[in-house]
PDB file of N, CA and C in Angstrom:
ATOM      1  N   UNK A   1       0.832  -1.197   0.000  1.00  0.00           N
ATOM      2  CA  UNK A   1       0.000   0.000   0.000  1.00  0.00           C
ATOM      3  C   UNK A   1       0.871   1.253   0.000  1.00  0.00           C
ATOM      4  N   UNK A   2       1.929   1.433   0.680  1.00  0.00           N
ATOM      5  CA  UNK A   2       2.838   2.235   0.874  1.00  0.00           C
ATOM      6  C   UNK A   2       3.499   2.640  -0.898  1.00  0.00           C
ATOM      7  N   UNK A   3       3.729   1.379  -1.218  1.00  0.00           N
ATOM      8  CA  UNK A   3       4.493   1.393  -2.674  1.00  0.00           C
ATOM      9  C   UNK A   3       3.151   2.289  -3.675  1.00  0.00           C
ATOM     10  N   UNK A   4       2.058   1.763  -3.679  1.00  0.00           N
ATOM     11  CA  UNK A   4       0.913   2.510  -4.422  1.00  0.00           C
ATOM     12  C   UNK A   4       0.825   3.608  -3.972  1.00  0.00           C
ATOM     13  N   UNK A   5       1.199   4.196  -2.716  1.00  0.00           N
ATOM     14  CA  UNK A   5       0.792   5.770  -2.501  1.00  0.00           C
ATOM     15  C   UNK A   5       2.131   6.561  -2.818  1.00  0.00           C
ATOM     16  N   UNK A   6       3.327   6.170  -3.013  1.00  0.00           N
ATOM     17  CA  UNK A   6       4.484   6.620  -3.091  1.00  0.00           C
ATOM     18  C   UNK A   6       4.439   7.043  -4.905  1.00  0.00           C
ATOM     19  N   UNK A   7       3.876   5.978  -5.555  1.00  0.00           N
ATOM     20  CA  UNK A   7       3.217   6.143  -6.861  1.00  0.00           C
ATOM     21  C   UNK A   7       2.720   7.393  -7.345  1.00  0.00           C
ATOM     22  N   UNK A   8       1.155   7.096  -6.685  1.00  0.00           N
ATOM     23  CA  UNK A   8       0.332   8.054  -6.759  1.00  0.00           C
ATOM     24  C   UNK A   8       1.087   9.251  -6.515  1.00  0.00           C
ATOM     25  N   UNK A   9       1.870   9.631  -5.447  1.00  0.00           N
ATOM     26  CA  UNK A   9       2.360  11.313  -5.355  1.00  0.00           C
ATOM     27  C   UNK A   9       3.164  11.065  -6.511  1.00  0.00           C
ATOM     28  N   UNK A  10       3.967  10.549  -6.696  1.00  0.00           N
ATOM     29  CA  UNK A  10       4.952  10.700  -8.260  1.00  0.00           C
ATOM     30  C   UNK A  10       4.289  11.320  -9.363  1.00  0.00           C
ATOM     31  N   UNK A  11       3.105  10.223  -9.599  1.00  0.00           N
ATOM     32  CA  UNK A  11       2.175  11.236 -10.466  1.00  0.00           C
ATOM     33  C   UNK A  11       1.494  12.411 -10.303  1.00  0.00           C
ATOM     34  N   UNK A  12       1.455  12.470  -9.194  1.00  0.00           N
ATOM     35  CA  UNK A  12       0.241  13.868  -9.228  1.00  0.00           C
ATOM     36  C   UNK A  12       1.212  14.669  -8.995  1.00  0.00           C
ATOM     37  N   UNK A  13       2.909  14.566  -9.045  1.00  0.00           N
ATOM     38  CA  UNK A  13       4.183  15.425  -9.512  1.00  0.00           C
ATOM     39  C   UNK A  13       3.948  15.775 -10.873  1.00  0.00           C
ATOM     40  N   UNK A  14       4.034  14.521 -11.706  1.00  0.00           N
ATOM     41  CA  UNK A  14       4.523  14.356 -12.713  1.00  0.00           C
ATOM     42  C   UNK A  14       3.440  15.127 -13.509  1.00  0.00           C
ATOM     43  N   UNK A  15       2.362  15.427 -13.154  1.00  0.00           N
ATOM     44  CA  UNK A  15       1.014  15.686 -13.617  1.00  0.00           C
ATOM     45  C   UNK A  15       0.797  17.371 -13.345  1.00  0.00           C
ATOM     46  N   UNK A  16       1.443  17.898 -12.340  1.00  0.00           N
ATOM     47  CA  UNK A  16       1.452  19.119 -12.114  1.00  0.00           C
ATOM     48  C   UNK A  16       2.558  20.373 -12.684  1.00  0.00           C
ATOM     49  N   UNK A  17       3.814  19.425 -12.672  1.00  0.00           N
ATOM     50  CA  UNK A  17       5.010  19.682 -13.733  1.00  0.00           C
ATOM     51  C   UNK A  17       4.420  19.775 -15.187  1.00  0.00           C
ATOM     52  N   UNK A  18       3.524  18.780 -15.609  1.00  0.00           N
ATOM     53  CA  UNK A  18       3.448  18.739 -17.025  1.00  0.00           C
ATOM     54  C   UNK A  18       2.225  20.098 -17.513  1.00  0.00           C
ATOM     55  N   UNK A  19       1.167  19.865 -16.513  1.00  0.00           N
ATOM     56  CA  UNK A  19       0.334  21.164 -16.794  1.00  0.00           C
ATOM     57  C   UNK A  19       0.987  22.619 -16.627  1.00  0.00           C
ATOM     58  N   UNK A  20       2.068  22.865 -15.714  1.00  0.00           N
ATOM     59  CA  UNK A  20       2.912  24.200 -15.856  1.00  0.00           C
ATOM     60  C   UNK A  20       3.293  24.127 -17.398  1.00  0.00           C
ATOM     61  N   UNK A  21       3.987  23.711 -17.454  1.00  0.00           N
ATOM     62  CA  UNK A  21       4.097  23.148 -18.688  1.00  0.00           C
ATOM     63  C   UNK A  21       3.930  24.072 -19.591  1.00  0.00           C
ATOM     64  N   UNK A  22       2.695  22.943 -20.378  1.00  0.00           N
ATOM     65  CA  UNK A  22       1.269  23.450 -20.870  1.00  0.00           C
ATOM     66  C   UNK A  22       1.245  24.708 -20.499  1.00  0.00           C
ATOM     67  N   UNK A  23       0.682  25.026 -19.644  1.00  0.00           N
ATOM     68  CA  UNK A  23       0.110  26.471 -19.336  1.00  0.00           C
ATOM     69  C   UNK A  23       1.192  27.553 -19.845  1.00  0.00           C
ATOM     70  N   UNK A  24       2.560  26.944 -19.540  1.00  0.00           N
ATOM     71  CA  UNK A  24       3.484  28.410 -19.830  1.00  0.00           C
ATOM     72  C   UNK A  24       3.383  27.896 -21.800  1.00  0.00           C
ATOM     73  N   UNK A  25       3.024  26.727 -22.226  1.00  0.00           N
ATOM     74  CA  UNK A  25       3.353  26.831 -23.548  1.00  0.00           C
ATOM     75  C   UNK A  25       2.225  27.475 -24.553  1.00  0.00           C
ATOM     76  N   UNK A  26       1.364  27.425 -23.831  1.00  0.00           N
ATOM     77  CA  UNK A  26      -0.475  28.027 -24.323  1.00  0.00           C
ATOM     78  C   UNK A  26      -0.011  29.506 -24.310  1.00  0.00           C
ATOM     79  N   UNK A  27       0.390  29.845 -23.224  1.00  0.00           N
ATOM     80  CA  UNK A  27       0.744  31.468 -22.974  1.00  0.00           C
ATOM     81  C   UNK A  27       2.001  32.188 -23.845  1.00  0.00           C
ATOM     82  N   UNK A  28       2.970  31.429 -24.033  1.00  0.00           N
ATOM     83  CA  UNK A  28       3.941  31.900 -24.718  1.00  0.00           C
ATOM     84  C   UNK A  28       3.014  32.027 -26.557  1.00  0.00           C
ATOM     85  N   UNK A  29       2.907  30.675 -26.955  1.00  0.00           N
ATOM     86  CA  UNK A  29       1.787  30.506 -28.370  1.00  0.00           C
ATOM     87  C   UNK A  29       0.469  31.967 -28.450  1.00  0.00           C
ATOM     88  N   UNK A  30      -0.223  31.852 -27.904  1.00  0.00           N
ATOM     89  CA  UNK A  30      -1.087  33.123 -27.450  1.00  0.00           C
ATOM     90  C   UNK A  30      -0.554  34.373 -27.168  1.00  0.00           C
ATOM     91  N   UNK A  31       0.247  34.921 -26.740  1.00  0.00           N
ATOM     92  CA  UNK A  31       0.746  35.830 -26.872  1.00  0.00           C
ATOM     93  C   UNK A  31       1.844  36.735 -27.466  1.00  0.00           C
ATOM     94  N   UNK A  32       2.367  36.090 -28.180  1.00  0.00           N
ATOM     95  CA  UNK A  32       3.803  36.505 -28.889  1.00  0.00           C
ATOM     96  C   UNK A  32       3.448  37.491 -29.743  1.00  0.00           C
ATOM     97  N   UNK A  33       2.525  37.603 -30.149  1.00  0.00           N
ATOM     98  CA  UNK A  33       2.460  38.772 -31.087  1.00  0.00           C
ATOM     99  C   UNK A  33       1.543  40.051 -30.820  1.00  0.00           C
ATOM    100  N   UNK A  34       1.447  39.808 -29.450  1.00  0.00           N
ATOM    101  CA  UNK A  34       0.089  40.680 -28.634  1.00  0.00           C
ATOM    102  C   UNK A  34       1.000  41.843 -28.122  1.00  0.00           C
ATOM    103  N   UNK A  35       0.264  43.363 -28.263  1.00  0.00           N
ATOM    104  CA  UNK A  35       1.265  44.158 -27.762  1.00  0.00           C
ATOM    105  C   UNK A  35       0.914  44.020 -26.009  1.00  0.00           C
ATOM    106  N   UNK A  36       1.182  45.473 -25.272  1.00  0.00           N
ATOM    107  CA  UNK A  36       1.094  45.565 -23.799  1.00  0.00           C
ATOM    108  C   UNK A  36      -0.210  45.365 -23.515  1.00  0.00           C
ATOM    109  N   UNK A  37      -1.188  45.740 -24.602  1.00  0.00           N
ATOM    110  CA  UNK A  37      -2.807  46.211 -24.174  1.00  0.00           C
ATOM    111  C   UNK A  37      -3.350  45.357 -24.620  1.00  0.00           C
ATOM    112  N   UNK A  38      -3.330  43.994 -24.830  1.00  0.00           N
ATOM    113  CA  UNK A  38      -3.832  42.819 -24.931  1.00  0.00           C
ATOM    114  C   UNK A  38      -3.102  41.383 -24.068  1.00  0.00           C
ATOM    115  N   UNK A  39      -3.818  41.079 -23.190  1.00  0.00           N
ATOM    116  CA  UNK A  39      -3.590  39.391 -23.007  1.00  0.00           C
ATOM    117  C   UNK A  39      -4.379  38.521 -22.905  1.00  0.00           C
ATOM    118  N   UNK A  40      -4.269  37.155 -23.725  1.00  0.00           N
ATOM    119  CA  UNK A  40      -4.807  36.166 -24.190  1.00  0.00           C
ATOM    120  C   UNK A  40      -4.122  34.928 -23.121  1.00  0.00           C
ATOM    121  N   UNK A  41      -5.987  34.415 -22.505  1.00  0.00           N
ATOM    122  CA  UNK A  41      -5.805  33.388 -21.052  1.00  0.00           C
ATOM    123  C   UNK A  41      -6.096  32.155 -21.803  1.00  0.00           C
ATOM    124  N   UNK A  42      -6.563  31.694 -22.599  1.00  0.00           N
ATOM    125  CA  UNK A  42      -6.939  30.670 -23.393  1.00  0.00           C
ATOM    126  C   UNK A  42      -5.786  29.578 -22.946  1.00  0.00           C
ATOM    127  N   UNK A  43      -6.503  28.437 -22.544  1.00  0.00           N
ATOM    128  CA  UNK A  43      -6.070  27.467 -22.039  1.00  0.00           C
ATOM    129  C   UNK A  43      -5.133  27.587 -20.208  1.00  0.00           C
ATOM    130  N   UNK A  44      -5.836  28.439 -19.539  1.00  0.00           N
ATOM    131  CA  UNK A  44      -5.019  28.685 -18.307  1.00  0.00           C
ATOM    132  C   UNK A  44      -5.686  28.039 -17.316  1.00  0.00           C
ATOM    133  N   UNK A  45      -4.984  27.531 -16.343  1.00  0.00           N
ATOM    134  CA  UNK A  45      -5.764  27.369 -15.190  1.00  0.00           C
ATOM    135  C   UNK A  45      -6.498  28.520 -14.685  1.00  0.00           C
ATOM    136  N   UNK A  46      -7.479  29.005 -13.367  1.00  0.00           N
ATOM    137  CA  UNK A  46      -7.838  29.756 -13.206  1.00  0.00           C
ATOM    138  C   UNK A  46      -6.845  30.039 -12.293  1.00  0.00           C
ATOM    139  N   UNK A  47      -5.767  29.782 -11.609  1.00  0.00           N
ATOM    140  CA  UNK A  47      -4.622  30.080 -11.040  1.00  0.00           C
ATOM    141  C   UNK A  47      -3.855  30.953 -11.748  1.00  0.00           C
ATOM    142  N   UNK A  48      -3.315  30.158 -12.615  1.00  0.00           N
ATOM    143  CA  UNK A  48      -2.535  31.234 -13.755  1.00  0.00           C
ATOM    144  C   UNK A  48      -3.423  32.088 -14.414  1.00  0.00           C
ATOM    145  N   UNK A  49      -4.314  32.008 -14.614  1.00  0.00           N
ATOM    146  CA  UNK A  49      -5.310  33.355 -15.091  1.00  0.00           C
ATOM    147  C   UNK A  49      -5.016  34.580 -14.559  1.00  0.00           C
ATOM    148  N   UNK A  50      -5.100  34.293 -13.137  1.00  0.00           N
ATOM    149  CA  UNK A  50      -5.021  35.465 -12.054  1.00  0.00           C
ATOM    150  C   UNK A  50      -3.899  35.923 -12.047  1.00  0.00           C
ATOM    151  N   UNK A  51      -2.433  35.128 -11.847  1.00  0.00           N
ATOM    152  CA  UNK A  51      -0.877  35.112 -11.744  1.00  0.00           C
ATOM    153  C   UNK A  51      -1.300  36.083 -13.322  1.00  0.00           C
ATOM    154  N   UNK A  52      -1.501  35.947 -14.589  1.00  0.00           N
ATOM    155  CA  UNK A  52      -1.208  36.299 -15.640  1.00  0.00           C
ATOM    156  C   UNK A  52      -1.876  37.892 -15.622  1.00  0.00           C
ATOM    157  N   UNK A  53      -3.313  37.969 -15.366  1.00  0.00           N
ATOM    158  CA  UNK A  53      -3.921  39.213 -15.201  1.00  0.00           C
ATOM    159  C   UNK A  53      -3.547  40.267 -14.257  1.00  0.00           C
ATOM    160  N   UNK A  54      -2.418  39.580 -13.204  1.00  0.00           N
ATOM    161  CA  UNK A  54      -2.141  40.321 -12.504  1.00  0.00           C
ATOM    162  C   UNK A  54      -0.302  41.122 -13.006  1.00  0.00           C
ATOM    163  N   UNK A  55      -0.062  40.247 -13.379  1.00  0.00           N
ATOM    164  CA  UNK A  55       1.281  40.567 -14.456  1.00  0.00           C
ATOM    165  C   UNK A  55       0.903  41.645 -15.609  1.00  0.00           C
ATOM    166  N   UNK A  56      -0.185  41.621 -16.613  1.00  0.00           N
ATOM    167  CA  UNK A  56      -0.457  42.213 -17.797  1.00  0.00           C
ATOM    168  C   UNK A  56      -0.850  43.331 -17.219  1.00  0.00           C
ATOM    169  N   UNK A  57      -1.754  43.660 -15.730  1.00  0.00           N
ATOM    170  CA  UNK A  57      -2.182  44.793 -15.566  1.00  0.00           C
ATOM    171  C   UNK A  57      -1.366  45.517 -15.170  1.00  0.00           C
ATOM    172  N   UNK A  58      -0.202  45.278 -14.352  1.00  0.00           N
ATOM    173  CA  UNK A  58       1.180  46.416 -14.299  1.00  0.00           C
ATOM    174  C   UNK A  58       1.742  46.588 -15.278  1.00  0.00           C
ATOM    175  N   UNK A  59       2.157  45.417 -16.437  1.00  0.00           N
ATOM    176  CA  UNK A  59       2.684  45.889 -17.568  1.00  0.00           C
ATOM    177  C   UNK A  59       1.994  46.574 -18.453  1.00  0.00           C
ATOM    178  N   UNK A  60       0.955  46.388 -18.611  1.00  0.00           N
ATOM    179  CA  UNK A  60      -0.108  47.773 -19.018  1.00  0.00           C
ATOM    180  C   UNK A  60       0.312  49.157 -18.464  1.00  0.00           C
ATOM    181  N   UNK A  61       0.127  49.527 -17.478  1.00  0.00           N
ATOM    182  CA  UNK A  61       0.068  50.528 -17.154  1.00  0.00           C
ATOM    183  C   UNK A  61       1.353  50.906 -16.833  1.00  0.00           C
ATOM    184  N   UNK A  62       2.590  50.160 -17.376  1.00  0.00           N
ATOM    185  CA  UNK A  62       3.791  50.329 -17.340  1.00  0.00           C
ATOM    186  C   UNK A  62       3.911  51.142 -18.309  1.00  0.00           C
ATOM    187  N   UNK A  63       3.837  50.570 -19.372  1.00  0.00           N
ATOM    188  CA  UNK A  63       3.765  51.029 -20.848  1.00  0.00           C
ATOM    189  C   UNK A  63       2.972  52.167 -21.487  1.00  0.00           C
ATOM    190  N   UNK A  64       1.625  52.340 -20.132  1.00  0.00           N
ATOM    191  CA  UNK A  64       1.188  54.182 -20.281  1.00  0.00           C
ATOM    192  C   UNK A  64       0.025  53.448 -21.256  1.00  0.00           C
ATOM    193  N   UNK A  65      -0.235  52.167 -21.598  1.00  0.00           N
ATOM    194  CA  UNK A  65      -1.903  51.601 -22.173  1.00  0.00           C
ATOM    195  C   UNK A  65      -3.157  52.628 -21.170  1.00  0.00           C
ATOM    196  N   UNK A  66      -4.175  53.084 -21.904  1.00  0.00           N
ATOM    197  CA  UNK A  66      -5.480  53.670 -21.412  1.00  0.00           C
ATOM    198  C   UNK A  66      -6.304  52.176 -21.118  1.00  0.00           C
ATOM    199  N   UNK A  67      -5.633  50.836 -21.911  1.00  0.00           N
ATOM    200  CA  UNK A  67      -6.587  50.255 -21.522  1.00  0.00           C
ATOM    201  C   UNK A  67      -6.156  48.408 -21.602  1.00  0.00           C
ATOM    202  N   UNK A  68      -6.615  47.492 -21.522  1.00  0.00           N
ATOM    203  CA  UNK A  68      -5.828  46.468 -21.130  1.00  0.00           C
ATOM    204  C   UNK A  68      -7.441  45.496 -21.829  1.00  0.00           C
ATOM    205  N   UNK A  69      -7.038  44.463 -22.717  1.00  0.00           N
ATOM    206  CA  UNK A  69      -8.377  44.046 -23.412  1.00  0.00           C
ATOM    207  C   UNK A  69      -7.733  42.293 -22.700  1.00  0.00           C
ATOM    208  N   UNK A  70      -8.377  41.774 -21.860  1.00  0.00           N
ATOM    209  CA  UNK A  70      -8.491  40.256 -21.478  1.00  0.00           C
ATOM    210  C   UNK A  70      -9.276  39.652 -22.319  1.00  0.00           C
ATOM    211  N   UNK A  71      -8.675  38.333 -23.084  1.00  0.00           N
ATOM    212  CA  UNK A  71      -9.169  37.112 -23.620  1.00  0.00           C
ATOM    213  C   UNK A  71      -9.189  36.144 -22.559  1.00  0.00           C
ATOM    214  N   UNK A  72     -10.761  36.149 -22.199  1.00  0.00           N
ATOM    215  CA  UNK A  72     -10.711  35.176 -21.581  1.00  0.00           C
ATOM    216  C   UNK A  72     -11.465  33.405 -22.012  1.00  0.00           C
ATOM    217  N   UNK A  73     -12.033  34.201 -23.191  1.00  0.00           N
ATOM    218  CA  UNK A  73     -12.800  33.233 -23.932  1.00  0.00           C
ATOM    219  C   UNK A  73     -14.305  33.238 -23.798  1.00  0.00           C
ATOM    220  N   UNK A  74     -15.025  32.272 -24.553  1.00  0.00           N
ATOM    221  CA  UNK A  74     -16.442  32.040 -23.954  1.00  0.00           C
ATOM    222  C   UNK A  74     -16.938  30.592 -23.058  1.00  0.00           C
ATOM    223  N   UNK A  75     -16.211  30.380 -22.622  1.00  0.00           N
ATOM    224  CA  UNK A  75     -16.205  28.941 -21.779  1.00  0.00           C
ATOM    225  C   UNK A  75     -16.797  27.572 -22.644  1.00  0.00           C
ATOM    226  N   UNK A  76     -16.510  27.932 -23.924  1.00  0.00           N
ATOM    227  CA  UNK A  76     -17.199  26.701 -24.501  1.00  0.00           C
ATOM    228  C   UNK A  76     -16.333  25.199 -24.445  1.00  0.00           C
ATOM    229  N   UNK A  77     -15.106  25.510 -24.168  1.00  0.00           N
ATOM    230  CA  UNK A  77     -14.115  24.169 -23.864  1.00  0.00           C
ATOM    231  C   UNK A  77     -14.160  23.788 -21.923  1.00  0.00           C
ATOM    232  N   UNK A  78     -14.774  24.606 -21.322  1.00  0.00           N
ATOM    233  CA  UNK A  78     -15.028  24.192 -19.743  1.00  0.00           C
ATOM    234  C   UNK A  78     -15.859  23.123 -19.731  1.00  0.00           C
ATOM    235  N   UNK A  79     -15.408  22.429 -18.698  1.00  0.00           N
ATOM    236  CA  UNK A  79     -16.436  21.282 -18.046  1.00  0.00           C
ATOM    237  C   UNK A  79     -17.764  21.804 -18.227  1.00  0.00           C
ATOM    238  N   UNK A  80     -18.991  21.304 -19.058  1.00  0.00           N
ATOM    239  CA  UNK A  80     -20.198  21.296 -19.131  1.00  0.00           C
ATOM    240  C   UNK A  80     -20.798  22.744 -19.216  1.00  0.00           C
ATOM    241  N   UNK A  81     -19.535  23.126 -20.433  1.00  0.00           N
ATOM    242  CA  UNK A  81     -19.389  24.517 -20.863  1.00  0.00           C
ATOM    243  C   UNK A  81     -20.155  25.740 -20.145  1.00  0.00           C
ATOM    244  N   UNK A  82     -19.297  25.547 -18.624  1.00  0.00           N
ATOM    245  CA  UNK A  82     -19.448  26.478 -17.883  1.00  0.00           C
ATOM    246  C   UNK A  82     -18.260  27.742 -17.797  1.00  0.00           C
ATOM    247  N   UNK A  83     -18.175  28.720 -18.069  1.00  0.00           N
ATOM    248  CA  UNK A  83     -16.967  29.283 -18.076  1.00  0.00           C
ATOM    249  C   UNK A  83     -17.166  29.593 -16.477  1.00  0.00           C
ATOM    250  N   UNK A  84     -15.057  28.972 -16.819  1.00  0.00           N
ATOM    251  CA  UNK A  84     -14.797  29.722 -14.919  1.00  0.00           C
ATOM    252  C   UNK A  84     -13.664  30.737 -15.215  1.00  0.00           C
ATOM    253  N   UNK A  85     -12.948  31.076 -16.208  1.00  0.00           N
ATOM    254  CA  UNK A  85     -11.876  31.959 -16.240  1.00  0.00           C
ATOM    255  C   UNK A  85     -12.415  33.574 -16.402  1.00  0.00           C
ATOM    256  N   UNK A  86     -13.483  33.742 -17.189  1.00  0.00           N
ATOM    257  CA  UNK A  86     -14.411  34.866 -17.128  1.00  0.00           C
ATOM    258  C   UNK A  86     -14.820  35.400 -15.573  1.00  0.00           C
ATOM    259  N   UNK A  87     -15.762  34.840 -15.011  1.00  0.00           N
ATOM    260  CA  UNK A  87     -16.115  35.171 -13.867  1.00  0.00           C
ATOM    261  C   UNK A  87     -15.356  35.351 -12.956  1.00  0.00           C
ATOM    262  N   UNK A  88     -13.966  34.353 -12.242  1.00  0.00           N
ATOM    263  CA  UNK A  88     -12.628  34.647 -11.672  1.00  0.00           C
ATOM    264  C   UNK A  88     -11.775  35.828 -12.229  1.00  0.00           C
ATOM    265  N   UNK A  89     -11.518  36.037 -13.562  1.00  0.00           N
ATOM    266  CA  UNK A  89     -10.570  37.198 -13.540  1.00  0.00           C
ATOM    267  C   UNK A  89     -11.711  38.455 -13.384  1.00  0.00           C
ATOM    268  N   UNK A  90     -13.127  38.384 -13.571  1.00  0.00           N
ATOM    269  CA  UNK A  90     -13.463  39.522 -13.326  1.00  0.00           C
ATOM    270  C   UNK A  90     -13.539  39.852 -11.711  1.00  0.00           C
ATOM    271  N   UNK A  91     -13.967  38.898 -10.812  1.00  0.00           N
ATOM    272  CA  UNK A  91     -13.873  39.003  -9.596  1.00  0.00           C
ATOM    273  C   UNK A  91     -12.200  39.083  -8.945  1.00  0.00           C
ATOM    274  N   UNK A  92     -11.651  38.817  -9.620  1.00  0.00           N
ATOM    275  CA  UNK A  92      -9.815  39.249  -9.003  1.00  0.00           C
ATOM    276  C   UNK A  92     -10.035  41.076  -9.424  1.00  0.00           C
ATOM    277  N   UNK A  93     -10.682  41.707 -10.511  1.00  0.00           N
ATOM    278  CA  UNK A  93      -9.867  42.696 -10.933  1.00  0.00           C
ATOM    279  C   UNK A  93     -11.004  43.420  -9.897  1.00  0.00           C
ATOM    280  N   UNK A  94     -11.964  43.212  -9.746  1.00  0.00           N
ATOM    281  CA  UNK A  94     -13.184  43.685  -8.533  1.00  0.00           C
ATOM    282  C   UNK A  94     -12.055  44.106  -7.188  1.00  0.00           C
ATOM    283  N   UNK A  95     -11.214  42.524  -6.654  1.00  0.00           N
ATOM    284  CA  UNK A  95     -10.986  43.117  -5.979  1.00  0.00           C
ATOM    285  C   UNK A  95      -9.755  43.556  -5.761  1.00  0.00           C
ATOM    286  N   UNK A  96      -9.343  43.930  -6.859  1.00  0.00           N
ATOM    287  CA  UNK A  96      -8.359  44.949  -7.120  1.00  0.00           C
ATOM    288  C   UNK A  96      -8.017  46.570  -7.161  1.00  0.00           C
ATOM    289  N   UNK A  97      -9.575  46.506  -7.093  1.00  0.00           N
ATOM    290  CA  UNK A  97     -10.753  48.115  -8.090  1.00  0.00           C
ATOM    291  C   UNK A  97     -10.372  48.254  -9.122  1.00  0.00           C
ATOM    292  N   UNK A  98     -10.024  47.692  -9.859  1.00  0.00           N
ATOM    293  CA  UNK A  98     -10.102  47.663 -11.782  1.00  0.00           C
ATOM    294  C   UNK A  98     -11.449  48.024 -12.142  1.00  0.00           C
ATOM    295  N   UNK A  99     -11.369  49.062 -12.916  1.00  0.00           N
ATOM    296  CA  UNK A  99     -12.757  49.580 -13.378  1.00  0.00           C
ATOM    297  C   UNK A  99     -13.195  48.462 -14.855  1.00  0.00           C
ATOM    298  N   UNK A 100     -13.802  47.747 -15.027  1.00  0.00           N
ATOM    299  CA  UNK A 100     -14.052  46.867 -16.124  1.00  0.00           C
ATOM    300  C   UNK A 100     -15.153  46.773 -16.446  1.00  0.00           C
ATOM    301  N   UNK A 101     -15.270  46.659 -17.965  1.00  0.00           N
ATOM    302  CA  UNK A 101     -16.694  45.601 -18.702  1.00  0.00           C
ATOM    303  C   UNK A 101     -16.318  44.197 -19.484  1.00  0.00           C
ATOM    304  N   UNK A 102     -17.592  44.089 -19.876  1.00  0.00           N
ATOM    305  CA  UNK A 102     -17.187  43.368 -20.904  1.00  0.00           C
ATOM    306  C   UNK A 102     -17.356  43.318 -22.417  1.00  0.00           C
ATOM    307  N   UNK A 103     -16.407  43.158 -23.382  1.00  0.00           N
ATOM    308  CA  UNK A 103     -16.234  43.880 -24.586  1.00  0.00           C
ATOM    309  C   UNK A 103     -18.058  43.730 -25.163  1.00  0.00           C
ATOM    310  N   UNK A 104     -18.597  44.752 -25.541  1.00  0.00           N
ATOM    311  CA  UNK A 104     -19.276  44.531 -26.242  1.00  0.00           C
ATOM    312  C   UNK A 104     -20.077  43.861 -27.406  1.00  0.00           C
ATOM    313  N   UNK A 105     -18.515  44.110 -28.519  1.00  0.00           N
ATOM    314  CA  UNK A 105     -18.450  43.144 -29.481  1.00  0.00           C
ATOM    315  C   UNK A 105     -18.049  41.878 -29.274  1.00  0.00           C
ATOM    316  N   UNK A 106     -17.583  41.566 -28.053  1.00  0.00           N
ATOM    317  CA  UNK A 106     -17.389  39.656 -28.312  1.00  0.00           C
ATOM    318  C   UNK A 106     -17.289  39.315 -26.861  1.00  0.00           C
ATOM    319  N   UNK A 107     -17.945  38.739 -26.127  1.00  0.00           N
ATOM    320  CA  UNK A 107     -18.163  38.292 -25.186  1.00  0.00           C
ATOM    321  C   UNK A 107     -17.298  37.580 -24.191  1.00  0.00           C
ATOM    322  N   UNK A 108     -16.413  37.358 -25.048  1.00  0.00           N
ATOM    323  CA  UNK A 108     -15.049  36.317 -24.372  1.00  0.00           C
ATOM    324  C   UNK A 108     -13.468  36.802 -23.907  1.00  0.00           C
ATOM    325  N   UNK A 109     -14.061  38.863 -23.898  1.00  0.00           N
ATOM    326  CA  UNK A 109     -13.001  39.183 -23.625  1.00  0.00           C
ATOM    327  C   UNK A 109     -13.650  40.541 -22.595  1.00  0.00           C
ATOM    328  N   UNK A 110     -13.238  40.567 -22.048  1.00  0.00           N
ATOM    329  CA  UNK A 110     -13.251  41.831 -20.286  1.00  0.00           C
ATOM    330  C   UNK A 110     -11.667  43.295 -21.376  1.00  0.00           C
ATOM    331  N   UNK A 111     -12.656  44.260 -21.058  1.00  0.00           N
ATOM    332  CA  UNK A 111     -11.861  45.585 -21.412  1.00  0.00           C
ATOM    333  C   UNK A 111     -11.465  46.302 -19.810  1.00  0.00           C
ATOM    334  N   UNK A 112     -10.154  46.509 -19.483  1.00  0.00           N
ATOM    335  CA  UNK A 112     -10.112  46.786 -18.209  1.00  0.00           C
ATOM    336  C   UNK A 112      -9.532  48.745 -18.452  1.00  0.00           C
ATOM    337  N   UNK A 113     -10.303  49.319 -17.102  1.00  0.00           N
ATOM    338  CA  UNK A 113     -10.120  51.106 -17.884  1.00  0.00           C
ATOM    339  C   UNK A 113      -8.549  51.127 -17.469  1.00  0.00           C
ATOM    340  N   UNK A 114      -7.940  51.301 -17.500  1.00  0.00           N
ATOM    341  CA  UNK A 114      -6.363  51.673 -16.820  1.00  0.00           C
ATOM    342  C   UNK A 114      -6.155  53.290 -16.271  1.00  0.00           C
ATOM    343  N   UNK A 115      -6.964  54.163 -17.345  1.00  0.00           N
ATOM    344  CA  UNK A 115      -6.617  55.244 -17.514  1.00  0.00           C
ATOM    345  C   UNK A 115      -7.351  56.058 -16.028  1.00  0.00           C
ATOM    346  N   UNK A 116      -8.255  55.604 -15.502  1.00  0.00           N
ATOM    347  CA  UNK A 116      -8.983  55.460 -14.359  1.00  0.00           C
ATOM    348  C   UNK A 116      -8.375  55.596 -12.991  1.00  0.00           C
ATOM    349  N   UNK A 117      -7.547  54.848 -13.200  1.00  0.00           N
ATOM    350  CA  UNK A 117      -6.430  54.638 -11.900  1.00  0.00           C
ATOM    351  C   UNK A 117      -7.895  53.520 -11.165  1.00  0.00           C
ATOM    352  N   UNK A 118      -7.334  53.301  -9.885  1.00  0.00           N
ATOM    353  CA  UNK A 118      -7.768  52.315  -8.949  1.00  0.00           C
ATOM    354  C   UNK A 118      -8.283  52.942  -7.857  1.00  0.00           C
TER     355      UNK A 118
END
């Protein structure tokens, strides 16, 4: 029993290593050609969502952006196409005081004001 649980943590190593992974390789692919005032979450945990939205919104306003456009998608690849990366990064930037909507024209992306201050 000992030998099967010594297992099991190996994998749920091996399994957490590999989704960083992933996640930094989704993010690097998705963003390379995005300037300061766009970042694209597509395929993130809702962990790294937050780690990422919270990175893009200083480098936004590093760079003097009025405004910061989040892809967060329309949750149609979520478990029982519920989106959870939408509702989490909008409730992180809530409690951040990020003044935000959501884009008008396409639903799967949050426009955050920068120019606003906090």
């Amino acid at each position: 029993a000992e030998h099967a649980a010594n297992m099991a943590q190996m994998h749920e190593r091996d399994r957490a290593r590999y989704n960083a992974m992933a996640s930094k390789w989704f993010f690097a692919e998705n963003n390379e050609d995005n300037g300061h005032d766009v970042v694209d979450l597509h395929g993130q945990s809702v962990r790294e969502a937050i780690k990422h939205t919270g990175r893009a919104t200083v480098n936004a306003v590093r760079w003097g952006e009025e405004t910061l456009t989040i892809i967060v998608g329309k949750g149609q690849h979520s478990d029982n196409g519920v989106a959870r990366l939408k509702p989490a990064v909008k409730q992180y930037l809530r409690t951040q005081g990020w003044l935000h909507q959501n884009d008008p024209t396409n639903a799967g992306r949050i426009v955050v004001d920068l120019s606003a201050g906090r």
